[in-house]
C-alpha atoms as a PDB file:
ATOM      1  CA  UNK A   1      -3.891  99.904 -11.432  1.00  0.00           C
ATOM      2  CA  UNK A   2      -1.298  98.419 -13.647  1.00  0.00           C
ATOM      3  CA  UNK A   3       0.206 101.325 -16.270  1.00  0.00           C
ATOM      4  CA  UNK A   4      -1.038 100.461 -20.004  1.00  0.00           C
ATOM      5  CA  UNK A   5       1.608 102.852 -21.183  1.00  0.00           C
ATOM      6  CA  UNK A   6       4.497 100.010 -19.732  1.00  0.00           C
ATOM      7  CA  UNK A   7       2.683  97.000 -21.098  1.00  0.00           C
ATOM      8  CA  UNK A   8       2.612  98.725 -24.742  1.00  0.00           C
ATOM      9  CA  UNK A   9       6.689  99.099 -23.985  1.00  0.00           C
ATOM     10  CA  UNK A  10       6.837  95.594 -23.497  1.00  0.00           C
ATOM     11  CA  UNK A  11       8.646  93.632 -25.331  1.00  0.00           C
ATOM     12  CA  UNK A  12       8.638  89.960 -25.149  1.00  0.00           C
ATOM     13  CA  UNK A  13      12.100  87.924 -25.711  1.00  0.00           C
ATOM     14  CA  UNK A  14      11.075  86.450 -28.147  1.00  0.00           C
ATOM     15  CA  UNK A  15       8.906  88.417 -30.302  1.00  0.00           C
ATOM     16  CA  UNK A  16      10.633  89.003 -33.379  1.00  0.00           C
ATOM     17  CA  UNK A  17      11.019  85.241 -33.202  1.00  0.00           C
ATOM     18  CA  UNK A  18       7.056  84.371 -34.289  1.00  0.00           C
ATOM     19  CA  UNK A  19       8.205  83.955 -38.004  1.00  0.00           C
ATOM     20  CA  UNK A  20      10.175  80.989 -36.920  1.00  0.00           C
ATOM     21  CA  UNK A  21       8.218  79.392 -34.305  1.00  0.00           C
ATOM     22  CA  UNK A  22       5.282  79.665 -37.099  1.00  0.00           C
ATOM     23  CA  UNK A  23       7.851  77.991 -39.573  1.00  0.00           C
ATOM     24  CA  UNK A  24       8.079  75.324 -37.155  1.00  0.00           C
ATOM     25  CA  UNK A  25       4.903  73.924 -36.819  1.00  0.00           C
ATOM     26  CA  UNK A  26       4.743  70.621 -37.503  1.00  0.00           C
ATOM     27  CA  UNK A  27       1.015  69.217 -38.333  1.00  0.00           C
ATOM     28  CA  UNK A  28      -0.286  65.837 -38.856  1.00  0.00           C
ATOM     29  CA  UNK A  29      -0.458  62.330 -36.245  1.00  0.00           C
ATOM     30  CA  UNK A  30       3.078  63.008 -34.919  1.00  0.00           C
ATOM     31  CA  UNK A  31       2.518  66.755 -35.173  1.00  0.00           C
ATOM     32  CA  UNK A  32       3.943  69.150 -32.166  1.00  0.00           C
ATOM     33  CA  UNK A  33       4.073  73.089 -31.857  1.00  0.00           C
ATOM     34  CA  UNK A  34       5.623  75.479 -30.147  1.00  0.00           C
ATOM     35  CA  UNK A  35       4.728  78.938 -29.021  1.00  0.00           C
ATOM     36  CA  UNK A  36       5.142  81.706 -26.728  1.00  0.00           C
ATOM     37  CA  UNK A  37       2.771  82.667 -23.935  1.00  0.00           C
ATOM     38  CA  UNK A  38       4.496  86.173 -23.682  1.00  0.00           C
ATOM     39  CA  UNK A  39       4.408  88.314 -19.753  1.00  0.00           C
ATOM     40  CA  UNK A  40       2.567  85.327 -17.741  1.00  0.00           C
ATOM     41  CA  UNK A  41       2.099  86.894 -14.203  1.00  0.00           C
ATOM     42  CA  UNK A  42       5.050  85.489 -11.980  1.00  0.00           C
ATOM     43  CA  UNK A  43       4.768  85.850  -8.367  1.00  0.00           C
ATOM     44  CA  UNK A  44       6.996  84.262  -6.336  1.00  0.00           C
ATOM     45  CA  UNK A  45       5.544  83.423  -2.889  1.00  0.00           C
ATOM     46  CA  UNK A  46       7.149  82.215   0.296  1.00  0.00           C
ATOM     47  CA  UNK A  47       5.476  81.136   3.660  1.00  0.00           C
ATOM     48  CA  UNK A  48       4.739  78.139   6.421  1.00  0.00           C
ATOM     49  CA  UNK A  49       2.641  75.514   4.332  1.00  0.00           C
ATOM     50  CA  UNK A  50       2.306  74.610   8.300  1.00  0.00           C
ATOM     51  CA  UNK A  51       0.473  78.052   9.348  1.00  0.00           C
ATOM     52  CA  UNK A  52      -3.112  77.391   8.666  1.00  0.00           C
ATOM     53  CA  UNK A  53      -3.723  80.964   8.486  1.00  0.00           C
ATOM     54  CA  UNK A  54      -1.284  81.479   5.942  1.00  0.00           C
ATOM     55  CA  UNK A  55      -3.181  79.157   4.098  1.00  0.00           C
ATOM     56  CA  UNK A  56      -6.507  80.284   4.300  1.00  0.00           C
ATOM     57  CA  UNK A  57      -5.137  83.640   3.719  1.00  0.00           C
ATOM     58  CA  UNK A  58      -3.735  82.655   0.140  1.00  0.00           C
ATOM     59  CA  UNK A  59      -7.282  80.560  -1.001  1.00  0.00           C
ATOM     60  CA  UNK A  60      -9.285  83.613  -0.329  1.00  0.00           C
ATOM     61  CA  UNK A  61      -6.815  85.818  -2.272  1.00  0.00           C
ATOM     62  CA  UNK A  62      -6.690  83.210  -5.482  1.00  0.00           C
ATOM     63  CA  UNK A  63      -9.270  80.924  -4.859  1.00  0.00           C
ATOM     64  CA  UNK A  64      -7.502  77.969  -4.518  1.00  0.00           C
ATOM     65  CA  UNK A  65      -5.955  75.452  -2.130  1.00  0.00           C
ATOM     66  CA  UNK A  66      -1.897  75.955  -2.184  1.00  0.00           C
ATOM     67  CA  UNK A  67      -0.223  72.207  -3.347  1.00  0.00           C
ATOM     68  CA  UNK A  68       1.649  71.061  -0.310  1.00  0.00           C
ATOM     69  CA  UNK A  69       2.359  67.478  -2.344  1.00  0.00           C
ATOM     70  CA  UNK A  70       5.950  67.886  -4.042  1.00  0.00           C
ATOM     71  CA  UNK A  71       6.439  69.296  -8.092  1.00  0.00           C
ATOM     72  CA  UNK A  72       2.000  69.232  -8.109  1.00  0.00           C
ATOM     73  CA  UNK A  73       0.265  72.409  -9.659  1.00  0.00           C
ATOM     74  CA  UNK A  74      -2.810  73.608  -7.876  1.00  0.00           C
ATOM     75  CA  UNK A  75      -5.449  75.973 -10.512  1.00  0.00           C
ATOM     76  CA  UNK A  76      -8.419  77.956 -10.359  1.00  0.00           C
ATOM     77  CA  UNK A  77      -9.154  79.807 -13.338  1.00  0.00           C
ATOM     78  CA  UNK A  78      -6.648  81.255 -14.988  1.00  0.00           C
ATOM     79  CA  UNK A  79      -4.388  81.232 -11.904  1.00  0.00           C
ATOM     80  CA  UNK A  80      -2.138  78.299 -11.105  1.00  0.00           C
ATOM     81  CA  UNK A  81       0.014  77.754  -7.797  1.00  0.00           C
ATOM     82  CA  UNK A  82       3.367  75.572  -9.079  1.00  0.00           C
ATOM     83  CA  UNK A  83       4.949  73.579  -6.049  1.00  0.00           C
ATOM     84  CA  UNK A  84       8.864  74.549  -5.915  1.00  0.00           C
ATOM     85  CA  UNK A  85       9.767  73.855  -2.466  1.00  0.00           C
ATOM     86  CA  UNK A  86       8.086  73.348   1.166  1.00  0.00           C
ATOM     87  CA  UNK A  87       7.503  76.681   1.579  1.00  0.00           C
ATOM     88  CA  UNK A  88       8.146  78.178  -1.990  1.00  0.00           C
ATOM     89  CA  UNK A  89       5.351  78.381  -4.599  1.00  0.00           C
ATOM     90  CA  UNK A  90       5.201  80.425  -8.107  1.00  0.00           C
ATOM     91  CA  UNK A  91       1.803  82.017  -8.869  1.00  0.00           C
ATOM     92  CA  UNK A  92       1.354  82.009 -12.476  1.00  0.00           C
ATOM     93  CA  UNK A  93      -1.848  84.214 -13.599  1.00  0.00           C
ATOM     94  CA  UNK A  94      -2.983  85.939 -16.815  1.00  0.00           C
ATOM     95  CA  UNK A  95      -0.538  87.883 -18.983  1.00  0.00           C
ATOM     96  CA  UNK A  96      -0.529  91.198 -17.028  1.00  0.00           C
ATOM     97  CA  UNK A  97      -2.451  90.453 -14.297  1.00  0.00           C
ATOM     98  CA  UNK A  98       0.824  90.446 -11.653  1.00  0.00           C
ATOM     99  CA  UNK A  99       0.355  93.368 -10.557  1.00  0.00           C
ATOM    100  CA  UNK A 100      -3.679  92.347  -9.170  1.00  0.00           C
ATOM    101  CA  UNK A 101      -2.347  89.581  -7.870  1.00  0.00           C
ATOM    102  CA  UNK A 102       0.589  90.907  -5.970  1.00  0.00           C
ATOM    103  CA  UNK A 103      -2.140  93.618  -4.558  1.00  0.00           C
ATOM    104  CA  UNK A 104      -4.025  90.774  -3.431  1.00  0.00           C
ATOM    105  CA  UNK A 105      -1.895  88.336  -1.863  1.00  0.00           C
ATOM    106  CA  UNK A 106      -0.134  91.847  -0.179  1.00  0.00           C
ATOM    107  CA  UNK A 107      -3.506  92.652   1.314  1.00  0.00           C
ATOM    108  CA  UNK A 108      -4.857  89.079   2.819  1.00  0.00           C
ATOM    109  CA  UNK A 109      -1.252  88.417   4.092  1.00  0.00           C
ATOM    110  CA  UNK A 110      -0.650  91.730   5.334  1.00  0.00           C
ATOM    111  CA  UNK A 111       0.176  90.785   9.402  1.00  0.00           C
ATOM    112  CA  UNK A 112       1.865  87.701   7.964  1.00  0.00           C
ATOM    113  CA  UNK A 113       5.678  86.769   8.070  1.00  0.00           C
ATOM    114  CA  UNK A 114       5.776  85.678   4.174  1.00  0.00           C
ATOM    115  CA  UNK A 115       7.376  87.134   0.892  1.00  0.00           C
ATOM    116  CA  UNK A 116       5.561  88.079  -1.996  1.00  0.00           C
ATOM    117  CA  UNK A 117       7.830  89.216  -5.088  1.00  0.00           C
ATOM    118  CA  UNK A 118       7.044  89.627  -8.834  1.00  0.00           C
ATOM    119  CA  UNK A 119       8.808  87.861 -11.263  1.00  0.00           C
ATOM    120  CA  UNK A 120       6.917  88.518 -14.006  1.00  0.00           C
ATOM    121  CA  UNK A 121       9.930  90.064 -15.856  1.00  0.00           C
ATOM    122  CA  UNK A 122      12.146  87.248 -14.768  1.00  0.00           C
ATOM    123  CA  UNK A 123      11.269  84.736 -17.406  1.00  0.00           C
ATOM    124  CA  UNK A 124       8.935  83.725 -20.235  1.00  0.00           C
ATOM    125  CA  UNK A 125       6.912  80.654 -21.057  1.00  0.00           C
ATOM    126  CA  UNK A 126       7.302  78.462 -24.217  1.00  0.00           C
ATOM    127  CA  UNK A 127       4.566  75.999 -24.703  1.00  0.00           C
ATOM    128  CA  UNK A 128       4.975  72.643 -26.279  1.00  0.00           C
ATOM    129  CA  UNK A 129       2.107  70.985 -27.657  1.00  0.00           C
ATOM    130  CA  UNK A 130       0.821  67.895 -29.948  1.00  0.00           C
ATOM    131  CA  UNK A 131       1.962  64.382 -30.189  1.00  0.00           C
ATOM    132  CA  UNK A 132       5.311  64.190 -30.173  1.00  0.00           C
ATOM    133  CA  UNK A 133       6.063  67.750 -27.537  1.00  0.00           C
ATOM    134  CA  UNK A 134       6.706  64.399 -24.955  1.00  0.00           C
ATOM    135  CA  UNK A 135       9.391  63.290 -27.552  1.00  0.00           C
ATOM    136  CA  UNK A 136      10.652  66.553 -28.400  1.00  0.00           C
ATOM    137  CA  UNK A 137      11.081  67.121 -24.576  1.00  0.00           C
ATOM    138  CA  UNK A 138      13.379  64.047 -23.820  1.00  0.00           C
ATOM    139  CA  UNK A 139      15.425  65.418 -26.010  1.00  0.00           C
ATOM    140  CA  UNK A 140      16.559  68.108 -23.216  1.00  0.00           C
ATOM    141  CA  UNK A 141      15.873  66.812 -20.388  1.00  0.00           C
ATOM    142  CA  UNK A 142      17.000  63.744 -18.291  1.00  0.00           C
ATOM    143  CA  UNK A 143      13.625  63.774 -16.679  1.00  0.00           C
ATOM    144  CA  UNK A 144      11.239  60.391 -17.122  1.00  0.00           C
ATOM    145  CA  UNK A 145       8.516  62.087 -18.779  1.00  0.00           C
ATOM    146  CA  UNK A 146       6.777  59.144 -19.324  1.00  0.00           C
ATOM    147  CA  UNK A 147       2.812  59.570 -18.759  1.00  0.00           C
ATOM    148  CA  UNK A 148       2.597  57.169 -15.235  1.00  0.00           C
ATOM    149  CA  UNK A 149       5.499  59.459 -13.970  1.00  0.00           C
ATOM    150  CA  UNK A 150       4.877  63.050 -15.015  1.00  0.00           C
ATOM    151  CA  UNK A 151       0.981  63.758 -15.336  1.00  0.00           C
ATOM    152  CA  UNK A 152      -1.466  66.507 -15.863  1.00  0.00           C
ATOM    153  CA  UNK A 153      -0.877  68.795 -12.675  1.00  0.00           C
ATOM    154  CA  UNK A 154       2.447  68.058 -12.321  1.00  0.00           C
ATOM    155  CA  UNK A 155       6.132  70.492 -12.210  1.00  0.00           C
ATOM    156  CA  UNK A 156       9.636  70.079 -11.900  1.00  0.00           C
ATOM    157  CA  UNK A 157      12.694  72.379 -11.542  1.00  0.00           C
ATOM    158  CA  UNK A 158      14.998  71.213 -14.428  1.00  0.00           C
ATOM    159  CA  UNK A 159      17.459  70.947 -16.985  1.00  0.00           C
ATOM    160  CA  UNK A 160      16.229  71.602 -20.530  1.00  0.00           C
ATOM    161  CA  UNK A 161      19.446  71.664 -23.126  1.00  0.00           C
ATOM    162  CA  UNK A 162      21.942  73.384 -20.739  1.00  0.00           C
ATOM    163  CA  UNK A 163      19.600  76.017 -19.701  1.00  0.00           C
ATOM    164  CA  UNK A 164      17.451  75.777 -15.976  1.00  0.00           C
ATOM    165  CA  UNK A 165      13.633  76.164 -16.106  1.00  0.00           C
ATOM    166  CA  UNK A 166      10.192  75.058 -14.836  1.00  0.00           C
ATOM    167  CA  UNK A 167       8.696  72.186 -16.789  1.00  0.00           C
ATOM    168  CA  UNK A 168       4.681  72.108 -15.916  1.00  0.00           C
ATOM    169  CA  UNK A 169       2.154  69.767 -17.918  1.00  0.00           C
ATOM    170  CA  UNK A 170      -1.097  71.240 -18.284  1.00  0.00           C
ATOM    171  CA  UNK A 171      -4.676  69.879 -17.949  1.00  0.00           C
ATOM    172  CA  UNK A 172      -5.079  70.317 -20.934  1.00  0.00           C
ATOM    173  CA  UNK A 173      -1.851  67.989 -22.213  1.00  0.00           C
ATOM    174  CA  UNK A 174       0.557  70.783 -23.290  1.00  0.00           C
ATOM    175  CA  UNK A 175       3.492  71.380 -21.603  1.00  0.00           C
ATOM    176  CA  UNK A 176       4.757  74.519 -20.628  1.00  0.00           C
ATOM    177  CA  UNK A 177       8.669  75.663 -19.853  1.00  0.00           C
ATOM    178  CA  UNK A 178       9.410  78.781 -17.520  1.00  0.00           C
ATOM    179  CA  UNK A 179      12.638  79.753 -19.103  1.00  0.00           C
ATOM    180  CA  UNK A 180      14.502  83.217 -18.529  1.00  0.00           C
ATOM    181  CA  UNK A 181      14.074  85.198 -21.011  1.00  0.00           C
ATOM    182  CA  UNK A 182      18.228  85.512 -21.543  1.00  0.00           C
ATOM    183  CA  UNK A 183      18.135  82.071 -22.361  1.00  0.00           C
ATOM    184  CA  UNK A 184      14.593  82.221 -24.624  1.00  0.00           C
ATOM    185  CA  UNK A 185      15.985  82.554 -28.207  1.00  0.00           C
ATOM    186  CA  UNK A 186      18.571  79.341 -27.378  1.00  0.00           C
ATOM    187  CA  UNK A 187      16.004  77.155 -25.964  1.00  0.00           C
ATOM    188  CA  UNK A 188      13.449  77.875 -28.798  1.00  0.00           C
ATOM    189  CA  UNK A 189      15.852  77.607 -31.405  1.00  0.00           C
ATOM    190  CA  UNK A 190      17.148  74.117 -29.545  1.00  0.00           C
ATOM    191  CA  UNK A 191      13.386  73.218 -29.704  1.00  0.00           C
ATOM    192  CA  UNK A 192      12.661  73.647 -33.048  1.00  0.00           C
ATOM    193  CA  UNK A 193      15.733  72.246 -34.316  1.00  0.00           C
ATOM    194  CA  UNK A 194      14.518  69.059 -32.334  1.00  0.00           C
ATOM    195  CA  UNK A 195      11.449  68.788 -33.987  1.00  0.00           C
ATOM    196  CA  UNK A 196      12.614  69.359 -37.426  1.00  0.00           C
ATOM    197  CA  UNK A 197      12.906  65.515 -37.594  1.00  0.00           C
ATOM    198  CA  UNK A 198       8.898  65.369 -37.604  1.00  0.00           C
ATOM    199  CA  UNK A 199       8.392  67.736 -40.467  1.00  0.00           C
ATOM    200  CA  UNK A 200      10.336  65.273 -42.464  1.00  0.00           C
ATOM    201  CA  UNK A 201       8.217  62.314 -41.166  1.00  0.00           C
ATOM    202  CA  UNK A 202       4.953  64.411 -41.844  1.00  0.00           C
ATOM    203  CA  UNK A 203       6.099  64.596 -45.499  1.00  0.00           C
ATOM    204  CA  UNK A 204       6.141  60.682 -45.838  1.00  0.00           C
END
Protein backbone atom coordinates (compact mmCIF):
# COMPACT_ATOMS: atom_id res chain seq x y z
CA UNK A 1 0.00 0.00 0.00
CA UNK A 2 1.10 3.36 -1.17
CA UNK A 3 2.58 5.60 2.05
CA UNK A 4 0.01 8.60 2.83
CA UNK A 5 2.79 10.14 4.83
CA UNK A 6 4.86 10.70 1.10
CA UNK A 7 1.80 11.88 -0.77
CA UNK A 8 1.17 14.67 2.07
CA UNK A 9 5.15 15.56 1.25
CA UNK A 10 4.26 16.01 -2.15
CA UNK A 11 4.63 18.83 -3.71
CA UNK A 12 3.44 19.53 -7.12
CA UNK A 13 5.65 21.91 -9.55
CA UNK A 14 3.48 23.99 -9.83
CA UNK A 15 1.54 24.56 -6.81
CA UNK A 16 2.29 27.84 -5.59
CA UNK A 17 1.43 28.72 -9.17
CA UNK A 18 -2.73 28.29 -8.71
CA UNK A 19 -3.02 32.14 -8.06
CA UNK A 20 -1.92 32.67 -11.58
CA UNK A 21 -3.37 29.95 -13.50
CA UNK A 22 -6.77 31.17 -11.64
CA UNK A 23 -5.83 34.79 -12.88
CA UNK A 24 -5.76 33.37 -16.20
CA UNK A 25 -8.94 32.12 -16.88
CA UNK A 26 -10.41 33.44 -19.62
CA UNK A 27 -14.45 33.00 -19.79
CA UNK A 28 -16.91 33.73 -22.40
CA UNK A 29 -17.41 32.19 -26.46
CA UNK A 30 -13.63 32.28 -27.09
CA UNK A 31 -12.95 31.40 -23.46
CA UNK A 32 -9.93 28.75 -22.63
CA UNK A 33 -8.39 27.60 -19.17
CA UNK A 34 -5.67 26.15 -17.93
CA UNK A 35 -4.95 23.98 -14.96
CA UNK A 36 -2.93 21.46 -13.32
CA UNK A 37 -3.83 17.81 -12.88
CA UNK A 38 -1.04 17.46 -10.16
CA UNK A 39 0.84 13.44 -9.54
CA UNK A 40 -1.16 11.63 -12.55
CA UNK A 41 0.07 7.94 -12.24
CA UNK A 42 2.92 7.50 -14.94
CA UNK A 43 3.93 4.11 -15.80
CA UNK A 44 6.02 3.59 -18.44
CA UNK A 45 5.53 0.15 -20.07
CA UNK A 46 7.56 -1.73 -22.63
CA UNK A 47 6.78 -5.12 -24.40
CA UNK A 48 5.99 -7.15 -27.93
CA UNK A 49 2.58 -5.54 -29.13
CA UNK A 50 3.24 -8.97 -31.25
CA UNK A 51 3.10 -11.44 -28.07
CA UNK A 52 -0.52 -12.13 -27.64
CA UNK A 53 0.08 -13.06 -24.18
CA UNK A 54 1.61 -9.95 -23.38
CA UNK A 55 -1.43 -8.54 -24.44
CA UNK A 56 -3.94 -10.33 -22.74
CA UNK A 57 -1.78 -10.05 -19.78
CA UNK A 58 -2.00 -6.09 -19.76
CA UNK A 59 -6.21 -6.02 -20.49
CA UNK A 60 -6.75 -8.15 -17.49
CA UNK A 61 -4.43 -5.95 -15.36
CA UNK A 62 -6.21 -2.45 -16.65
CA UNK A 63 -9.07 -3.50 -18.38
CA UNK A 64 -8.39 -2.39 -21.59
CA UNK A 65 -7.11 -3.28 -25.05
CA UNK A 66 -3.35 -1.71 -25.47
CA UNK A 67 -3.49 0.87 -28.86
CA UNK A 68 -1.26 -0.78 -31.37
CA UNK A 69 -2.47 2.15 -34.09
CA UNK A 70 0.31 5.00 -33.93
CA UNK A 71 -0.06 8.45 -31.36
CA UNK A 72 -4.03 6.68 -30.43
CA UNK A 73 -4.99 6.60 -26.61
CA UNK A 74 -6.75 3.50 -25.45
CA UNK A 75 -9.13 4.21 -21.79
CA UNK A 76 -11.05 2.40 -19.38
CA UNK A 77 -12.02 4.30 -16.50
CA UNK A 78 -9.83 6.43 -15.17
CA UNK A 79 -6.86 4.62 -16.75
CA UNK A 80 -5.60 5.52 -20.20
CA UNK A 81 -2.83 3.59 -22.32
CA UNK A 82 -0.99 6.60 -24.61
CA UNK A 83 0.70 5.03 -27.83
CA UNK A 84 4.54 6.26 -27.86
CA UNK A 85 6.20 3.74 -29.88
CA UNK A 86 5.69 -0.03 -31.23
CA UNK A 87 6.42 -1.41 -28.20
CA UNK A 88 6.37 1.65 -25.75
CA UNK A 89 3.13 2.77 -24.04
CA UNK A 90 2.58 5.33 -20.93
CA UNK A 91 -0.15 4.26 -18.46
CA UNK A 92 -1.69 7.27 -17.12
CA UNK A 93 -4.14 6.44 -14.01
CA UNK A 94 -5.59 8.42 -11.08
CA UNK A 95 -3.45 10.87 -9.10
CA UNK A 96 -1.71 8.36 -6.75
CA UNK A 97 -2.80 5.34 -7.95
CA UNK A 98 0.94 4.33 -9.60
CA UNK A 99 1.85 2.49 -7.21
CA UNK A 100 -1.64 -0.13 -7.72
CA UNK A 101 -0.97 -0.09 -10.99
CA UNK A 102 2.68 -0.89 -11.08
CA UNK A 103 1.61 -3.88 -8.49
CA UNK A 104 -0.66 -4.97 -11.06
CA UNK A 105 0.91 -4.92 -14.30
CA UNK A 106 4.18 -6.53 -12.07
CA UNK A 107 1.93 -9.40 -11.10
CA UNK A 108 0.01 -10.43 -14.57
CA UNK A 109 3.39 -9.94 -16.42
CA UNK A 110 5.43 -11.58 -13.96
CA UNK A 111 7.13 -14.62 -16.41
CA UNK A 112 7.14 -11.94 -19.10
CA UNK A 113 10.24 -10.27 -20.84
CA UNK A 114 8.73 -6.53 -20.51
CA UNK A 115 9.60 -3.33 -18.40
CA UNK A 116 7.40 -1.73 -16.14
CA UNK A 117 8.82 1.65 -14.54
CA UNK A 118 7.07 4.55 -12.70
CA UNK A 119 7.28 7.82 -13.86
CA UNK A 120 4.95 9.33 -11.90
CA UNK A 121 7.56 11.82 -10.52
CA UNK A 122 8.92 12.41 -13.95
CA UNK A 123 6.47 14.98 -15.14
CA UNK A 124 3.17 16.78 -14.57
CA UNK A 125 0.08 17.41 -16.63
CA UNK A 126 -1.31 20.88 -17.63
CA UNK A 127 -4.72 20.79 -19.10
CA UNK A 128 -5.98 23.14 -21.70
CA UNK A 129 -9.52 23.59 -22.10
CA UNK A 130 -12.42 25.82 -23.84
CA UNK A 131 -12.66 27.33 -27.22
CA UNK A 132 -9.75 28.71 -28.14
CA UNK A 133 -7.06 25.84 -25.97
CA UNK A 134 -6.79 24.61 -30.06
CA UNK A 135 -5.61 28.25 -30.78
CA UNK A 136 -3.66 28.74 -27.79
CA UNK A 137 -1.88 25.40 -28.69
CA UNK A 138 -0.63 26.39 -32.26
CA UNK A 139 0.95 28.83 -30.71
CA UNK A 140 3.74 26.18 -29.47
CA UNK A 141 3.59 23.71 -31.48
CA UNK A 142 4.22 23.04 -35.25
CA UNK A 143 1.75 20.24 -35.03
CA UNK A 144 -1.64 20.47 -37.43
CA UNK A 145 -4.01 20.43 -34.71
CA UNK A 146 -6.72 20.91 -36.81
CA UNK A 147 -9.92 18.70 -35.74
CA UNK A 148 -9.80 16.07 -39.10
CA UNK A 149 -6.06 15.58 -38.09
CA UNK A 150 -5.73 15.41 -34.32
CA UNK A 151 -9.05 13.95 -32.70
CA UNK A 152 -10.47 12.78 -29.46
CA UNK A 153 -8.17 9.66 -28.61
CA UNK A 154 -5.35 10.86 -30.14
CA UNK A 155 -1.23 11.68 -28.78
CA UNK A 156 1.84 12.92 -30.04
CA UNK A 157 5.44 13.29 -28.75
CA UNK A 158 6.18 17.05 -29.33
CA UNK A 159 7.46 20.37 -29.23
CA UNK A 160 5.47 22.85 -27.14
CA UNK A 161 7.53 26.43 -26.90
CA UNK A 162 11.07 24.92 -26.71
CA UNK A 163 10.21 22.44 -24.15
CA UNK A 164 9.40 18.33 -25.18
CA UNK A 165 6.10 16.81 -23.93
CA UNK A 166 3.08 14.56 -24.61
CA UNK A 167 0.17 16.36 -26.22
CA UNK A 168 -3.15 13.99 -25.70
CA UNK A 169 -6.81 15.29 -26.59
CA UNK A 170 -9.31 13.95 -24.39
CA UNK A 171 -12.84 12.53 -24.95
CA UNK A 172 -13.99 14.90 -23.44
CA UNK A 173 -12.32 17.88 -25.83
CA UNK A 174 -9.58 19.15 -23.45
CA UNK A 175 -6.24 18.70 -24.14
CA UNK A 176 -3.76 17.61 -21.90
CA UNK A 177 0.34 18.24 -21.99
CA UNK A 178 2.78 15.74 -20.12
CA UNK A 179 5.47 18.21 -19.40
CA UNK A 180 8.47 17.64 -16.86
CA UNK A 181 7.97 19.19 -14.10
CA UNK A 182 11.60 21.27 -14.55
CA UNK A 183 10.10 22.77 -17.39
CA UNK A 184 6.29 23.30 -15.68
CA UNK A 185 6.51 26.95 -14.45
CA UNK A 186 7.99 28.02 -18.24
CA UNK A 187 5.42 26.25 -20.15
CA UNK A 188 2.50 27.55 -17.95
CA UNK A 189 3.72 30.89 -17.83
CA UNK A 190 4.29 30.59 -21.94
CA UNK A 191 0.59 29.43 -21.87
CA UNK A 192 -0.96 31.99 -20.16
CA UNK A 193 0.89 34.68 -21.68
CA UNK A 194 -0.63 33.19 -25.00
CA UNK A 195 -3.97 33.48 -24.00
CA UNK A 196 -3.83 36.85 -22.55
CA UNK A 197 -4.91 38.02 -26.06
CA UNK A 198 -8.52 36.45 -25.30
CA UNK A 199 -9.08 38.22 -22.04
CA UNK A 200 -8.81 41.35 -24.03
CA UNK A 201 -11.28 40.04 -26.71
CA UNK A 202 -13.68 38.83 -23.83
CA UNK A 203 -13.76 42.48 -22.66
CA UNK A 204 -15.14 43.72 -26.12
Amino acid sequence: MADATLFARRRSPLQDHGAALSRGAVSGPRGVTLTEIPHLAQITLRGDPGNTDFLAAVRSALGLDLPLKANTVAAAGDVSALWLGPDEWLIAGAPDSEADLTARLNAALKDQHVSVVDVTANRTVLELAGPSARAVLEKACGLDLRPREFKAGQCAQTNLARTVGILEMTQGGAWRIYVRNSFAVYLADWLLDAMAEYAIDAKF
